[in-house]
Structures are given as structure tokens and as C-alpha cells.
Protein backbone atom coordinates (compact mmCIF):
# COMPACT_ATOMS: atom_id res chain seq x y z
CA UNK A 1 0.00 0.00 0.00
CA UNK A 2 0.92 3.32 -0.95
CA UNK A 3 2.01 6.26 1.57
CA UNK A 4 -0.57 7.93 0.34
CA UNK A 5 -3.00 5.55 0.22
CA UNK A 6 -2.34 5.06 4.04
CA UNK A 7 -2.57 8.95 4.77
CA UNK A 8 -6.00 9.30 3.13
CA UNK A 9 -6.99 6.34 5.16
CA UNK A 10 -6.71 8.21 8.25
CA UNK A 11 -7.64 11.56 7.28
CA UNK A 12 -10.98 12.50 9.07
CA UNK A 13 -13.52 13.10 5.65
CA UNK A 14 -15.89 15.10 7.16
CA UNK A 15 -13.01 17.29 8.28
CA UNK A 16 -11.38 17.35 5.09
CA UNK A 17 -14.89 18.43 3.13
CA UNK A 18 -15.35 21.37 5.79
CA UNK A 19 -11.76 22.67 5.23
CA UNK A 20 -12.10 22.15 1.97
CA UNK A 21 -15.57 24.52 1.69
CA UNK A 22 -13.84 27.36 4.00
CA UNK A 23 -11.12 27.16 1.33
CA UNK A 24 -13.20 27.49 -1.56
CA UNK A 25 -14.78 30.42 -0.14
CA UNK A 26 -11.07 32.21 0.78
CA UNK A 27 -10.39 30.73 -3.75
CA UNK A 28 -7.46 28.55 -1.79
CA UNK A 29 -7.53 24.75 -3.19
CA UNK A 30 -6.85 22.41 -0.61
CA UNK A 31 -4.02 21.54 -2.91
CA UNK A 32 -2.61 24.95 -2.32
CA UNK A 33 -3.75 25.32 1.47
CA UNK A 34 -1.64 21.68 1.89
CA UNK A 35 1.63 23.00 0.21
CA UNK A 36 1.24 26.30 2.54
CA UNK A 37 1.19 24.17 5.25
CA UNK A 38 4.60 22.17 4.46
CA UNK A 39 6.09 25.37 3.55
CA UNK A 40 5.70 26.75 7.11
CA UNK A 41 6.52 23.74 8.48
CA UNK A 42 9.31 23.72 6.74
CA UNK A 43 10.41 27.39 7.45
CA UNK A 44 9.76 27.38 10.87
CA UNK A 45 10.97 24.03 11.54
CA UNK A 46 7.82 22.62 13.43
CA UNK A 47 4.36 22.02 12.85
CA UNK A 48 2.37 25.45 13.76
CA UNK A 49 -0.38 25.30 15.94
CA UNK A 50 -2.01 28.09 18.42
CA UNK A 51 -4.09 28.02 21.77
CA UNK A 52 -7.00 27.36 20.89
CA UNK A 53 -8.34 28.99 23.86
CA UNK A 54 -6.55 31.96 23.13
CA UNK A 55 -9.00 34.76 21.77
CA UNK A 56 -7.89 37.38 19.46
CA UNK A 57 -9.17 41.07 19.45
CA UNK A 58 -10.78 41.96 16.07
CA UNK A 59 -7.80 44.30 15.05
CA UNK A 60 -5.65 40.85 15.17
CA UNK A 61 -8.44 38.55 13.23
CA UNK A 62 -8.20 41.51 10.78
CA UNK A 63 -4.52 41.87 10.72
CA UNK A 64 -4.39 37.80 9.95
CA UNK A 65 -6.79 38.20 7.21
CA UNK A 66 -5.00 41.10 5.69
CA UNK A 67 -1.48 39.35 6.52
CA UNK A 68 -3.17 35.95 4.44
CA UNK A 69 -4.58 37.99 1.25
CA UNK A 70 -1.22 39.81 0.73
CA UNK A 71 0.46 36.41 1.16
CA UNK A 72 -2.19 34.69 -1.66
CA UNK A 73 -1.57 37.70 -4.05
CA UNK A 74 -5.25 38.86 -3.51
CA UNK A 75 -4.06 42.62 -2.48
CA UNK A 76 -0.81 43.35 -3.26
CA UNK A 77 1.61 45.06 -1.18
CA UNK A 78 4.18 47.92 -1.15
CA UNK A 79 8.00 46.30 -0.86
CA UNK A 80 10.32 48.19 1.14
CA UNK A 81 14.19 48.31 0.13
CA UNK A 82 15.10 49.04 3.69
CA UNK A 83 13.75 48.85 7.49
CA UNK A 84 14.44 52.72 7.85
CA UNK A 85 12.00 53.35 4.28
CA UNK A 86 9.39 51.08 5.69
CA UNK A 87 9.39 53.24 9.30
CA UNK A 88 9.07 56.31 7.28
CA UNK A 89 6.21 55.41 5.44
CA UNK A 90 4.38 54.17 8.41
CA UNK A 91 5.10 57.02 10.31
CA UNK A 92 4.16 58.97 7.62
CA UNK A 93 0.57 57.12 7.61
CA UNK A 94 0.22 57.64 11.35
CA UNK A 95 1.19 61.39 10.56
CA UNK A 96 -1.72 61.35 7.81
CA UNK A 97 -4.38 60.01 10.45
């Protein structure tokens, strides 16, 4: 039997179909959610998990959701060259409030 073959076996279904419709409505595949997922694995070194007990304040959720569209390519994003350029131009939008 196949890894996968022996993965999907143990994957809970009904799980997997509910992910997979909260995907669909963020347009993230579960292909793409998956690969994601290994990525940060991989660049963090560990499998990522929070508390979930923890509550977030809405300005967090928001700054997630925000953080997760820029990251998919939905909004794009200025660049900054250098720490010191991206200060200024936040200062500079505090300055503008």
C-alpha cells in the first residue's frame, strides 16, 4: 500500500470536506492550502499550531486576514528596500491620520 493511500486512510472526511468549503470560499484549493502548510513547516521548523483557547481582538483577526490575502496575491503590497524606508512610510501614515 501506498504512503498515500495510508494517509487518506486516516484523514478524518468530514473534516477534510469542511476545510475544503472554507477554502473554496477564501479561492485557496486544498491543494494549495496543503503545500502552505509544508512550507511553514518547513520554514519554521515545526508544525504550527495556536491556543485554541486563546482569543484574538478583532484588530488581530483583521490583521491575519489582511497578513493571508497579501500572502495569496489577492491585495498586493508595497516592498520596502530598507527597514528605515518602511518606518518612514508608516510614520508617515500615522502622521496622515
Amino acid at each position: 500500500m501506498s504512503d498515500f493511500v495510508r494517509i487518506f486512510r486516516e484523514i478524518d472526511v468530514d473534516e477534510m470536506e469542511k476545510a475544503d468549503e472554507n477554502l473554496s470560499r477564501e479561492g485557496i484549493s486544498m491543494t494549495d492550502a496543503l503545500n502552505r502548510f509544508f512550507r511553514i513547516i518547513n520554514e519554521y521548523g515545526y508544525f504550527p499550531h495556536y491556543d485554541e483557547d486563546k482569543e484574538f481582538n478583532a484588530e488581530t483577526l483583521e490583521a491575519f486576514r489582511e497578513a493571508d490575502d497579501i500572502m495569496s496575491g489577492r491585495v498586493s503590497a508595497r516592498v520596502y528596500d530598507t527597514v528605515d524606508e518602511a518606518f518612514a512610510d508608516a510614520l508617515k501614515e500615522t502622521e496622515d491620520a
